[in-house]
PDB file of N, CA and C in Angstrom:
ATOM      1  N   UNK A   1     -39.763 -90.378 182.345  1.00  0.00           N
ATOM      2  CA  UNK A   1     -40.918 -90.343 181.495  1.00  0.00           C
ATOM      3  C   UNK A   1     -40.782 -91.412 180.411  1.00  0.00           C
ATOM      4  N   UNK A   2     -41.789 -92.601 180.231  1.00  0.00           N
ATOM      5  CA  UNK A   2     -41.991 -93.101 179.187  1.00  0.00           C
ATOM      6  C   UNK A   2     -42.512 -92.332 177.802  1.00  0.00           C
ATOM      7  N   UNK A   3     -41.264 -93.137 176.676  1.00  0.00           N
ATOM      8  CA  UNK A   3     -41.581 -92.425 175.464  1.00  0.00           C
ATOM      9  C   UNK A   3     -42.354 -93.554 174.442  1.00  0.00           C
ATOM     10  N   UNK A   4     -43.297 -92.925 173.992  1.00  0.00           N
ATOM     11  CA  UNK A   4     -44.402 -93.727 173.254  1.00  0.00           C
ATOM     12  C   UNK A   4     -44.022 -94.755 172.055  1.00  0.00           C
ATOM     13  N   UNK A   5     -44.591 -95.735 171.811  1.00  0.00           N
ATOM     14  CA  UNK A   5     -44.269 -96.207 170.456  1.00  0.00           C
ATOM     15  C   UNK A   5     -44.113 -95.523 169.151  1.00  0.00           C
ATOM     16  N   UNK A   6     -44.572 -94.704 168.951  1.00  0.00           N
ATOM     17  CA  UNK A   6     -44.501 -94.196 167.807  1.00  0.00           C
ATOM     18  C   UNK A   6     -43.366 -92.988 167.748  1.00  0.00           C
ATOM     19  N   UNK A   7     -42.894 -92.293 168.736  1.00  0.00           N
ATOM     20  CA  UNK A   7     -41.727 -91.983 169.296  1.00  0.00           C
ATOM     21  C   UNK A   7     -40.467 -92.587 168.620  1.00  0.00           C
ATOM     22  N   UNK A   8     -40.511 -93.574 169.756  1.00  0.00           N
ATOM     23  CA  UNK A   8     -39.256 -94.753 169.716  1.00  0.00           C
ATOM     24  C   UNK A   8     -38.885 -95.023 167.969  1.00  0.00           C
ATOM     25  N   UNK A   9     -40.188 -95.663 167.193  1.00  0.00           N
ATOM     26  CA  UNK A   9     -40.430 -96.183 166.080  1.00  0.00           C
ATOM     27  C   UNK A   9     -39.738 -95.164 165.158  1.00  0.00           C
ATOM     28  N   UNK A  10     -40.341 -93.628 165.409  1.00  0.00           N
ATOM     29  CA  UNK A  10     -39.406 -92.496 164.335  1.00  0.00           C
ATOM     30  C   UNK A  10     -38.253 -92.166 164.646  1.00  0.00           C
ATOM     31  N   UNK A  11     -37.619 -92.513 166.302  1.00  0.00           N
ATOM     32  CA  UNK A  11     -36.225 -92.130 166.346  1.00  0.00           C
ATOM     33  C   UNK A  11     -35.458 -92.953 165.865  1.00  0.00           C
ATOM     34  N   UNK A  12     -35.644 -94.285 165.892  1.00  0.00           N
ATOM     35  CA  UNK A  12     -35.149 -95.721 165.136  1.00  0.00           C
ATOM     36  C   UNK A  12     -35.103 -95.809 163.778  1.00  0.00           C
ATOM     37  N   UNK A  13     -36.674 -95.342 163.006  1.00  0.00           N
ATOM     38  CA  UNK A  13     -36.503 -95.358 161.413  1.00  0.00           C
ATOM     39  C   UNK A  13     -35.294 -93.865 161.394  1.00  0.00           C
ATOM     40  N   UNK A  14     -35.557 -92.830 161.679  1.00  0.00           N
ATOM     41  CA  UNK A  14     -34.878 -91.589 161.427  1.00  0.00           C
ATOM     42  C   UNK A  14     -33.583 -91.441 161.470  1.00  0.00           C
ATOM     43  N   UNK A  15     -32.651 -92.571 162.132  1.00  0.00           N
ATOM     44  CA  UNK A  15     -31.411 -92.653 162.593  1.00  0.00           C
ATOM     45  C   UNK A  15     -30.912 -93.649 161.220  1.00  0.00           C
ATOM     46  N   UNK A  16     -31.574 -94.702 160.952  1.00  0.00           N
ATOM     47  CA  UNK A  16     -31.567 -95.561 160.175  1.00  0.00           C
ATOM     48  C   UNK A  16     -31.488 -95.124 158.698  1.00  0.00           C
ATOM     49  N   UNK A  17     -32.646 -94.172 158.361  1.00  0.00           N
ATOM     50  CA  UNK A  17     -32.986 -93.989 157.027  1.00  0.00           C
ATOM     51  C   UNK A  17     -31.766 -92.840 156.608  1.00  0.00           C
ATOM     52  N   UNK A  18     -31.429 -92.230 158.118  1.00  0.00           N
ATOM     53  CA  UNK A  18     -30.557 -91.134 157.487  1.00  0.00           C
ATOM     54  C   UNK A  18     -29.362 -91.634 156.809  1.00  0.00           C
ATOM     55  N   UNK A  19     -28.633 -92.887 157.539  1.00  0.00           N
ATOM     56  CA  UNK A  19     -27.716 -93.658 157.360  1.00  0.00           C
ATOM     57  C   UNK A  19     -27.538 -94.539 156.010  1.00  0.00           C
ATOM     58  N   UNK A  20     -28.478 -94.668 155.714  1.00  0.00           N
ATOM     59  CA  UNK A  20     -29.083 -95.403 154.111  1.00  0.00           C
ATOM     60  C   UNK A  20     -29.119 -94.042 153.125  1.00  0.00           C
ATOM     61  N   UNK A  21     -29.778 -93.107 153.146  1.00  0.00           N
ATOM     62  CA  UNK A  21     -29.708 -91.592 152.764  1.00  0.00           C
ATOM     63  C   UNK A  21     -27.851 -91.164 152.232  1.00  0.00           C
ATOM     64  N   UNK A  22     -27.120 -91.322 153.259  1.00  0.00           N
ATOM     65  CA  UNK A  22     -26.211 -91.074 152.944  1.00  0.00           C
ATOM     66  C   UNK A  22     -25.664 -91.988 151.761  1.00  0.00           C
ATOM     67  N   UNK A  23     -25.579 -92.995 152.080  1.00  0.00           N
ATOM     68  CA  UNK A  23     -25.090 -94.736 151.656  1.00  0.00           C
ATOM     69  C   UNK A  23     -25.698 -94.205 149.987  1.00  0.00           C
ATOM     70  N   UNK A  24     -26.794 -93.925 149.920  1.00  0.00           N
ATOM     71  CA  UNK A  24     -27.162 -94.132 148.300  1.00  0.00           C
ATOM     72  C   UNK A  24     -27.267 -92.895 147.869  1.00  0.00           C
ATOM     73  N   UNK A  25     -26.820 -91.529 148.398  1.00  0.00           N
ATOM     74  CA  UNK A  25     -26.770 -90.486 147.775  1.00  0.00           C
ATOM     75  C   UNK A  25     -25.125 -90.935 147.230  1.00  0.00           C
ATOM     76  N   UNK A  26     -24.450 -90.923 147.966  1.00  0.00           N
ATOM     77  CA  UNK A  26     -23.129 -91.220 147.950  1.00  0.00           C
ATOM     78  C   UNK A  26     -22.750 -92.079 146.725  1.00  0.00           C
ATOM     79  N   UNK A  27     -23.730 -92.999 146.272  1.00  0.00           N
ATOM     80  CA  UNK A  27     -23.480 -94.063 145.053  1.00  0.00           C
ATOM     81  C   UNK A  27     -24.200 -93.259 144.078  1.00  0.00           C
ATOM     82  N   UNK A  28     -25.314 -92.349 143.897  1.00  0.00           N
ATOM     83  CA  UNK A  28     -25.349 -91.644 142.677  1.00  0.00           C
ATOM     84  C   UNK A  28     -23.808 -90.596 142.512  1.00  0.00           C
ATOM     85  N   UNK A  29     -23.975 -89.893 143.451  1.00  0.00           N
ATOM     86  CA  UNK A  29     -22.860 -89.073 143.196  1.00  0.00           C
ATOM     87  C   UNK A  29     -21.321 -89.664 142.689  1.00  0.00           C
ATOM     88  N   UNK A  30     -21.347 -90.590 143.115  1.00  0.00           N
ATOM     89  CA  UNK A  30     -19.834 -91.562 142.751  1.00  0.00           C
ATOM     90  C   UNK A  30     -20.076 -91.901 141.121  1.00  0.00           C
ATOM     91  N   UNK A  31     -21.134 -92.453 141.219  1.00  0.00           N
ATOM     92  CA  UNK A  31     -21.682 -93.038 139.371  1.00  0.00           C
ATOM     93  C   UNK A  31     -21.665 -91.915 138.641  1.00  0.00           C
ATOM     94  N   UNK A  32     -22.459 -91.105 139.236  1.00  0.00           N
ATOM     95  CA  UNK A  32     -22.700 -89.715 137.889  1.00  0.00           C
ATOM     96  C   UNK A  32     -21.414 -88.963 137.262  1.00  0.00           C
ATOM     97  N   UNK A  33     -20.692 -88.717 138.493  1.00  0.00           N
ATOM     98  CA  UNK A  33     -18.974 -88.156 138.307  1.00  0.00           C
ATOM     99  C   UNK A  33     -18.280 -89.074 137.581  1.00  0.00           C
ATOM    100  N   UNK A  34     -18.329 -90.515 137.419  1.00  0.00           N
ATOM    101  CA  UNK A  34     -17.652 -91.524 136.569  1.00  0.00           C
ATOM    102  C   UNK A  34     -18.659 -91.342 135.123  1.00  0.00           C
ATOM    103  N   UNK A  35     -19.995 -91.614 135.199  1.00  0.00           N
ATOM    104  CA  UNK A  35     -20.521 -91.000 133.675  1.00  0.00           C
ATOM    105  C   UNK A  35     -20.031 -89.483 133.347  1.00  0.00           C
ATOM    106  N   UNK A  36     -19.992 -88.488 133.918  1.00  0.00           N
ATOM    107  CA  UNK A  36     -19.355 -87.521 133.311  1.00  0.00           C
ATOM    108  C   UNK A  36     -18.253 -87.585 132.879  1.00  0.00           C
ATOM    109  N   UNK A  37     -17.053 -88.545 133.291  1.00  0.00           N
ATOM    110  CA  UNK A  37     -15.563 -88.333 133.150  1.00  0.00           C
ATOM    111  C   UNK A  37     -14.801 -87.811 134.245  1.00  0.00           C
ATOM    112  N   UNK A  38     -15.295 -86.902 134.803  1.00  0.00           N
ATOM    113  CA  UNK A  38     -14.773 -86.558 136.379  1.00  0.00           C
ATOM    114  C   UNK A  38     -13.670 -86.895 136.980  1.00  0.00           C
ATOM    115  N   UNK A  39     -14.080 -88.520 136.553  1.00  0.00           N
ATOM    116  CA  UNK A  39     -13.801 -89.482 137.784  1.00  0.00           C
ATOM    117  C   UNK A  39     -13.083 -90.402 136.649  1.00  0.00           C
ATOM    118  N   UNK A  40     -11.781 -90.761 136.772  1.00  0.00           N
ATOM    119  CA  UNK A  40     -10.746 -91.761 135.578  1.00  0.00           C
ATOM    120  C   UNK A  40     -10.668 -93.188 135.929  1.00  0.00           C
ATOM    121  N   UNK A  41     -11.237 -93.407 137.254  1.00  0.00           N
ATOM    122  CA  UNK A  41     -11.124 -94.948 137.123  1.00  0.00           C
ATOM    123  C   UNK A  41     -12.325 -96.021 136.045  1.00  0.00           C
ATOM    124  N   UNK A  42     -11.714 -96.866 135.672  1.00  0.00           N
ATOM    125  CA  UNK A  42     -12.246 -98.068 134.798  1.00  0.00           C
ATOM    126  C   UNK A  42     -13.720 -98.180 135.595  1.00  0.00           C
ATOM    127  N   UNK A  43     -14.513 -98.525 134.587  1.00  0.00           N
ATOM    128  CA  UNK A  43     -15.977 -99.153 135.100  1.00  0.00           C
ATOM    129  C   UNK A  43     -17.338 -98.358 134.830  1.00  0.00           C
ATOM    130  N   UNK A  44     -17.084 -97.882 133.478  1.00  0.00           N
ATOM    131  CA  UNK A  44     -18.463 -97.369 132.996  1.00  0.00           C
ATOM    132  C   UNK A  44     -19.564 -97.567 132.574  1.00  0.00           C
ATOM    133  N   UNK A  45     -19.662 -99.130 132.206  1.00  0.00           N
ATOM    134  CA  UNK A  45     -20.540 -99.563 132.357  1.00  0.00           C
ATOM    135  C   UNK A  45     -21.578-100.287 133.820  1.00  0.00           C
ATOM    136  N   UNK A  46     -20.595-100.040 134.686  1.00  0.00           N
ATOM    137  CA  UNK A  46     -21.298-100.728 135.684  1.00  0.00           C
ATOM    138  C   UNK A  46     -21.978 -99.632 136.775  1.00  0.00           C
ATOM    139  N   UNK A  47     -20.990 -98.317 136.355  1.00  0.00           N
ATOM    140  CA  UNK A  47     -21.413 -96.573 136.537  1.00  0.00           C
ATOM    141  C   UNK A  47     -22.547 -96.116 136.127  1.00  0.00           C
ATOM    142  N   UNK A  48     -22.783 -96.824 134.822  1.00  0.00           N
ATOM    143  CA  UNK A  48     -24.053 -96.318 134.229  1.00  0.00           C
ATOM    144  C   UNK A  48     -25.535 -97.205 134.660  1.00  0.00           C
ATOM    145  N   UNK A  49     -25.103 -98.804 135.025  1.00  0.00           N
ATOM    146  CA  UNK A  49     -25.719 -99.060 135.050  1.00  0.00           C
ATOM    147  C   UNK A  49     -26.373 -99.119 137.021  1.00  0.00           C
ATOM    148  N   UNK A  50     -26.077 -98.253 137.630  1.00  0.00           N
ATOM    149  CA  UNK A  50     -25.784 -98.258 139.168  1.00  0.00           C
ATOM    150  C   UNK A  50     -26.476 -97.031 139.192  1.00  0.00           C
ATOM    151  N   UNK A  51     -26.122 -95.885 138.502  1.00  0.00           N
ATOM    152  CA  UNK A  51     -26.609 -94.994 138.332  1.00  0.00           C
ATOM    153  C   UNK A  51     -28.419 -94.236 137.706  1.00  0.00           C
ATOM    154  N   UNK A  52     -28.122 -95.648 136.788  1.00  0.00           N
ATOM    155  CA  UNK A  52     -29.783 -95.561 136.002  1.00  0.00           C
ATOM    156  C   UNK A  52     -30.585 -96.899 136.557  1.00  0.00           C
ATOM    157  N   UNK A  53     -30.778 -97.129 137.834  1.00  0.00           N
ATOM    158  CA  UNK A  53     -31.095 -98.323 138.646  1.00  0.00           C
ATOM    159  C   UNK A  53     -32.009 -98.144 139.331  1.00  0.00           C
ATOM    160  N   UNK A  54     -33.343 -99.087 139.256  1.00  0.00           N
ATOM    161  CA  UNK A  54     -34.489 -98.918 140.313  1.00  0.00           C
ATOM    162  C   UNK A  54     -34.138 -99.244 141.193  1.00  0.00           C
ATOM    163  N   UNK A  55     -33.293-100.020 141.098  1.00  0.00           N
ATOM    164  CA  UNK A  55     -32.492-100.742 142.993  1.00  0.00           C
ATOM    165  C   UNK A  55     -32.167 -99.597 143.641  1.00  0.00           C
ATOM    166  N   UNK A  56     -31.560 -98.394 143.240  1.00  0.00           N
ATOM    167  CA  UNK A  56     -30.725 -97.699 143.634  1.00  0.00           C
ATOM    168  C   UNK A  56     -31.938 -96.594 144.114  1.00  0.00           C
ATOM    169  N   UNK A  57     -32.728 -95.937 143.060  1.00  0.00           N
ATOM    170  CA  UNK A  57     -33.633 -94.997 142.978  1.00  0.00           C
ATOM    171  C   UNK A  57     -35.002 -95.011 143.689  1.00  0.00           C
ATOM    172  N   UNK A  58     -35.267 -96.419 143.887  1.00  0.00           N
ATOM    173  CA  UNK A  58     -36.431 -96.771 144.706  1.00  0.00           C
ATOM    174  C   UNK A  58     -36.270 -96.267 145.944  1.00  0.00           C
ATOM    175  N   UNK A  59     -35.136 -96.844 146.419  1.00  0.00           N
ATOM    176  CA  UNK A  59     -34.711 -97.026 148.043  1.00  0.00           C
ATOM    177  C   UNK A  59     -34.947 -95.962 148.146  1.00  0.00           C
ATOM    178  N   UNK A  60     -34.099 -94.612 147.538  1.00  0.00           N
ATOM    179  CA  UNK A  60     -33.628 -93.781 147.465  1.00  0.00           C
ATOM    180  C   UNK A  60     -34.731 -92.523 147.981  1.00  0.00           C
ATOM    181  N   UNK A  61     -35.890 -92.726 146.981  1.00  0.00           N
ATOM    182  CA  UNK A  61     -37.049 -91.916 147.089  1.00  0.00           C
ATOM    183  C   UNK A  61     -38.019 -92.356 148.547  1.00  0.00           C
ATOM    184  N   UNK A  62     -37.834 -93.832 148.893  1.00  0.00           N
ATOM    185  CA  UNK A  62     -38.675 -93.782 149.921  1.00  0.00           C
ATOM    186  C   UNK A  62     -38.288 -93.492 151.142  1.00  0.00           C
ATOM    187  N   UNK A  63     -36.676 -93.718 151.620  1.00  0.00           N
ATOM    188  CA  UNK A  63     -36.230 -93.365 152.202  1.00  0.00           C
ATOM    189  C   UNK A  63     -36.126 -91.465 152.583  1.00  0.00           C
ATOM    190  N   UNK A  64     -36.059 -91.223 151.461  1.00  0.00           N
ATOM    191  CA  UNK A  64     -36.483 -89.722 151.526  1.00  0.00           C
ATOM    192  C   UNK A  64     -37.568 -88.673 151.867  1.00  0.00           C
ATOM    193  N   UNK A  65     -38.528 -89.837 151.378  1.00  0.00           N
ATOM    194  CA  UNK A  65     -40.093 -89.176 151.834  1.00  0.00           C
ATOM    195  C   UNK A  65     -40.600 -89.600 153.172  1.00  0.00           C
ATOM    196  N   UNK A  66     -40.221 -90.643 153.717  1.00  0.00           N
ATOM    197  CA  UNK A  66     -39.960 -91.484 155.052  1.00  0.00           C
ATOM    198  C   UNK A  66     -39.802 -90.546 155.804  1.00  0.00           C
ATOM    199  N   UNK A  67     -38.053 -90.196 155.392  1.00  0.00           N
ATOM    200  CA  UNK A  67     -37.249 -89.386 156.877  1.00  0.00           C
ATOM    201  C   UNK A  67     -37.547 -88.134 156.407  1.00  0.00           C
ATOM    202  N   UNK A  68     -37.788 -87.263 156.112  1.00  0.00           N
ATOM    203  CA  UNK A  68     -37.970 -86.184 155.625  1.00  0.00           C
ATOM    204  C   UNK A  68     -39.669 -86.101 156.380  1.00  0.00           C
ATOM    205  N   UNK A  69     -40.570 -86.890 156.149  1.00  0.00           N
ATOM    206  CA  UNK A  69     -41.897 -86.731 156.928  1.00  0.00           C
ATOM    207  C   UNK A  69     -41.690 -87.143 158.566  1.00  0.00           C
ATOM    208  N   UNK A  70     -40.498 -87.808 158.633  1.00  0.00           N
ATOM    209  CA  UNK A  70     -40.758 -88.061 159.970  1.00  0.00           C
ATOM    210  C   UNK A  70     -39.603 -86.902 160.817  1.00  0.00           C
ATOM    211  N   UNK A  71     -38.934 -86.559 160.205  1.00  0.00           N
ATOM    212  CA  UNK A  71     -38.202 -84.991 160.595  1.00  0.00           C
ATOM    213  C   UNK A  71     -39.127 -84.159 160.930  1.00  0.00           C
ATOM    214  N   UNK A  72     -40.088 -83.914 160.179  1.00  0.00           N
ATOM    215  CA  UNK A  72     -41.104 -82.876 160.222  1.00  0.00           C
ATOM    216  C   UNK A  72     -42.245 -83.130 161.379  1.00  0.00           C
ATOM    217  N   UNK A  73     -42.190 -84.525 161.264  1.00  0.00           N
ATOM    218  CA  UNK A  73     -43.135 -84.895 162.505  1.00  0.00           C
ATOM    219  C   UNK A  73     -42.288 -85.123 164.009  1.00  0.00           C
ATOM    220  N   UNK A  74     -41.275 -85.496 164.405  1.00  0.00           N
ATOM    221  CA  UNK A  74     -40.602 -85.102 165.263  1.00  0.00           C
ATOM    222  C   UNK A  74     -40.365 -83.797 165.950  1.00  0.00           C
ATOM    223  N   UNK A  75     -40.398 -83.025 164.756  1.00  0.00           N
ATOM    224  CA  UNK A  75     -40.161 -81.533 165.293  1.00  0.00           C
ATOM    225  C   UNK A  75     -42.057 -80.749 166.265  1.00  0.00           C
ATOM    226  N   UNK A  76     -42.616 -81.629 165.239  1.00  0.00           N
ATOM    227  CA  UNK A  76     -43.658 -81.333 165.602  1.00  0.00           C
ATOM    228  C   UNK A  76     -44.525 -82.353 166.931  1.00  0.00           C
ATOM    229  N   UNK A  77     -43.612 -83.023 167.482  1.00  0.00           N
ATOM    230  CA  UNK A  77     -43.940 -83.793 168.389  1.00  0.00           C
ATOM    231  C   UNK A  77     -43.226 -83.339 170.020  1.00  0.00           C
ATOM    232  N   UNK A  78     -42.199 -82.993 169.444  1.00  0.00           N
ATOM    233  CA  UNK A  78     -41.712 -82.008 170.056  1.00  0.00           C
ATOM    234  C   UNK A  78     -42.132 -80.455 171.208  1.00  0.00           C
ATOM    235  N   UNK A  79     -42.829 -80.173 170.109  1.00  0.00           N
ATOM    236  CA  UNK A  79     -43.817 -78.887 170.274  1.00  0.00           C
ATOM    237  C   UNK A  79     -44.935 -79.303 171.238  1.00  0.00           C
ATOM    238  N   UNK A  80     -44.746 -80.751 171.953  1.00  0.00           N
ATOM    239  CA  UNK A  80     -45.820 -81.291 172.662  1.00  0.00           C
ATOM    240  C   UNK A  80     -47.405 -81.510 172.389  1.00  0.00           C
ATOM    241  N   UNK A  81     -47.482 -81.746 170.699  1.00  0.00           N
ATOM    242  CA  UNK A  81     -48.871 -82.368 170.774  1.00  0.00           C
ATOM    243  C   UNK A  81     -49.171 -83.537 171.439  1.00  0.00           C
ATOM    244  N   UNK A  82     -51.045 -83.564 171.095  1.00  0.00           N
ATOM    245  CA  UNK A  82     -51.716 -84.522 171.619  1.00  0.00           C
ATOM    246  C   UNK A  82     -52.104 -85.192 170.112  1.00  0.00           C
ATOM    247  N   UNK A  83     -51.983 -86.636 170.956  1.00  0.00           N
ATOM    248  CA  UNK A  83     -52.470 -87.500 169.827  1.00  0.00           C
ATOM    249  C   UNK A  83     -51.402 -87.741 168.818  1.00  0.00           C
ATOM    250  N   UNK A  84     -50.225 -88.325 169.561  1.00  0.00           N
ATOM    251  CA  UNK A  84     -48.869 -88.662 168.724  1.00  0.00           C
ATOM    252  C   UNK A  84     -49.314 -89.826 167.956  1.00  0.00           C
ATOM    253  N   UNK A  85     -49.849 -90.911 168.431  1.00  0.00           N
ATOM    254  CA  UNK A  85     -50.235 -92.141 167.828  1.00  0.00           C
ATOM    255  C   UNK A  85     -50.911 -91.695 166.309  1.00  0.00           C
ATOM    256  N   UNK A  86     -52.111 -90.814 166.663  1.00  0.00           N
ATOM    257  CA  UNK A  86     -53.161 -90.754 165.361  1.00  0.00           C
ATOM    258  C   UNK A  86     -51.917 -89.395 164.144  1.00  0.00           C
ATOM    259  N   UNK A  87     -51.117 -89.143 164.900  1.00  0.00           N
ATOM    260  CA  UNK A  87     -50.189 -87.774 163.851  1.00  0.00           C
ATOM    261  C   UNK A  87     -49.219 -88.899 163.206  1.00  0.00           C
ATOM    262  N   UNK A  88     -49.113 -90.132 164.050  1.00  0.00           N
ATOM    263  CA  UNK A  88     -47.984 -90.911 163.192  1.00  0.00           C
ATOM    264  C   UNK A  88     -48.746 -91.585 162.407  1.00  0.00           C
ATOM    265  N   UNK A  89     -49.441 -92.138 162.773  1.00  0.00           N
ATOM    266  CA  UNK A  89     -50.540 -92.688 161.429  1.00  0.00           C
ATOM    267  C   UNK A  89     -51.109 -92.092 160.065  1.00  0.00           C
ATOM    268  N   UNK A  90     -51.340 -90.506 160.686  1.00  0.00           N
ATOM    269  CA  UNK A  90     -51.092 -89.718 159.568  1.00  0.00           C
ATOM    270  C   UNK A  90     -50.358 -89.622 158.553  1.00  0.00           C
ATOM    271  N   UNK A  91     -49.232 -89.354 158.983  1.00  0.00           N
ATOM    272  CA  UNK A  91     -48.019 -88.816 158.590  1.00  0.00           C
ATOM    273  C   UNK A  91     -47.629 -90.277 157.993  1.00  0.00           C
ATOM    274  N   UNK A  92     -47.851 -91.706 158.538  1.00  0.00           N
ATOM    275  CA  UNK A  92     -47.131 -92.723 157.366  1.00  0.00           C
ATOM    276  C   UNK A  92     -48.419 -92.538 156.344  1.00  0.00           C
ATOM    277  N   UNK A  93     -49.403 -92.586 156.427  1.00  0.00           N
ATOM    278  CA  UNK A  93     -50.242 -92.452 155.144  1.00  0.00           C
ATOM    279  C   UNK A  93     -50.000 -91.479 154.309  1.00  0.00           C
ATOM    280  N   UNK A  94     -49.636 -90.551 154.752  1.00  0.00           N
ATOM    281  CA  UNK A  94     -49.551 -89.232 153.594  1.00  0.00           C
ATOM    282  C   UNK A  94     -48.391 -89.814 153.294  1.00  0.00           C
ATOM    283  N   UNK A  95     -46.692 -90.672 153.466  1.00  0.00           N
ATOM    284  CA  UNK A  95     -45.546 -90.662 152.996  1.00  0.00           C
ATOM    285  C   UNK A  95     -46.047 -91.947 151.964  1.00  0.00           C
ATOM    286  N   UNK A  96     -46.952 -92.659 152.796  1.00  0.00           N
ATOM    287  CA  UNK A  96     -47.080 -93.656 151.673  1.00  0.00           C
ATOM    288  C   UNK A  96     -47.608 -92.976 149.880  1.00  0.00           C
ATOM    289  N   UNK A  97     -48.703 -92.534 150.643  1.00  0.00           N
ATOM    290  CA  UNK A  97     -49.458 -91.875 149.028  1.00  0.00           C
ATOM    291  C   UNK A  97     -48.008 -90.972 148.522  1.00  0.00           C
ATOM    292  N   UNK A  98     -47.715 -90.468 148.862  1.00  0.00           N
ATOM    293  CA  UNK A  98     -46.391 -89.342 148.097  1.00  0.00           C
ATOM    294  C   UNK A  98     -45.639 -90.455 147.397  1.00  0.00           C
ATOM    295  N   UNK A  99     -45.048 -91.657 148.510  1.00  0.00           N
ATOM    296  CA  UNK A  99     -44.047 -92.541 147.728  1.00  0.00           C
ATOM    297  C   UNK A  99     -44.861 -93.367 146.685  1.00  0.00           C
ATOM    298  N   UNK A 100     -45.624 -93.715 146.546  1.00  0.00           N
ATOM    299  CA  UNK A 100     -46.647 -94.516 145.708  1.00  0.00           C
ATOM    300  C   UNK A 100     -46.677 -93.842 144.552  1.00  0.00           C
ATOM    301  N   UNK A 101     -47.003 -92.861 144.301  1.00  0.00           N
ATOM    302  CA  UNK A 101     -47.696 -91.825 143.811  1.00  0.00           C
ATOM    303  C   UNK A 101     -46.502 -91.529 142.792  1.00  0.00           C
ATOM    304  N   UNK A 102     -44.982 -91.379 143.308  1.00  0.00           N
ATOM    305  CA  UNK A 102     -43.844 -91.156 142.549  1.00  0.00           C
ATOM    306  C   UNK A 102     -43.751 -92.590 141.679  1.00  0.00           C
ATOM    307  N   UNK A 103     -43.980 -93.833 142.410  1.00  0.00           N
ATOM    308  CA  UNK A 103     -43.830 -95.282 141.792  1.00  0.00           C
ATOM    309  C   UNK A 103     -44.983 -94.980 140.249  1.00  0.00           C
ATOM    310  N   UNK A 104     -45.950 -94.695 140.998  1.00  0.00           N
ATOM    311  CA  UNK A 104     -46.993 -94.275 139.514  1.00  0.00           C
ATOM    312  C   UNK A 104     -46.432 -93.779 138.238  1.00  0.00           C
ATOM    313  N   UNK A 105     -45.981 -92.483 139.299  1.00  0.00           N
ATOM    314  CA  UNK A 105     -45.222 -91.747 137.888  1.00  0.00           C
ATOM    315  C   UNK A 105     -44.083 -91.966 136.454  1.00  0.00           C
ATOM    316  N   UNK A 106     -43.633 -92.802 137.692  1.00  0.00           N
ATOM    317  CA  UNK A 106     -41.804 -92.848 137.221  1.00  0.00           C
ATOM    318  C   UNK A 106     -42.006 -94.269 136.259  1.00  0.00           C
ATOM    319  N   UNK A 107     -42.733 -95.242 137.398  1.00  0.00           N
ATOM    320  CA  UNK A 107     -42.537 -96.675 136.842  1.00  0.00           C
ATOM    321  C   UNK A 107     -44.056 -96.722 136.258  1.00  0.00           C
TER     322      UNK A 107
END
């Protein structure tokens, strides 16, 4: 059985984003434990500044609302609907407005 583009496209971002997910949860948690003290090695300023970072926090949130909508839509693709194409189109518009929407807020 051929699997559809939009398929392929969420098993590829979903594998990906999880992998990035880890990667930059992993660098708040490392920074925050060095701003608390936690953590004794040298480098608190570069802790703080890694930690309080749009570089870091951007990724962070879109990657989240990304794989997290496309988890939900996998599962639900799964379940054998019709009309995978028009549910993925959906589903990036609604992650876009959510991630946008946080950019509004924050920045």
């Amino acid at each position: 059985m051929k699997e559809t583009t939009p398929a392929v496209a969420i098993r590829h971002f979903h594998r990906w984003s999880g992998f990035a997910l880890i990667l930059l949860v992993a660098l708040k948690i490392i920074s925050g434990f060095r701003l608390s003290g936690a953590l004794g090695f040298p480098g608190e300023a570069a802790a703080n500044r890694l930690h309080f970072s749009g570089w870091v926090d951007v990724p962070l949130v879109f990657f989240f609302v990304f794989h997290s909508t496309y988890g939900i839509l996998k599962v639900w693709m799964s379940r054998g609907i019709s009309g995978k194409a028009r549910a993925f189109v959906i589903a990036n518009i609604a992650a876009s407005l959510i991630f946008l929407s946080f950019l509004a807020l924050v920045y």
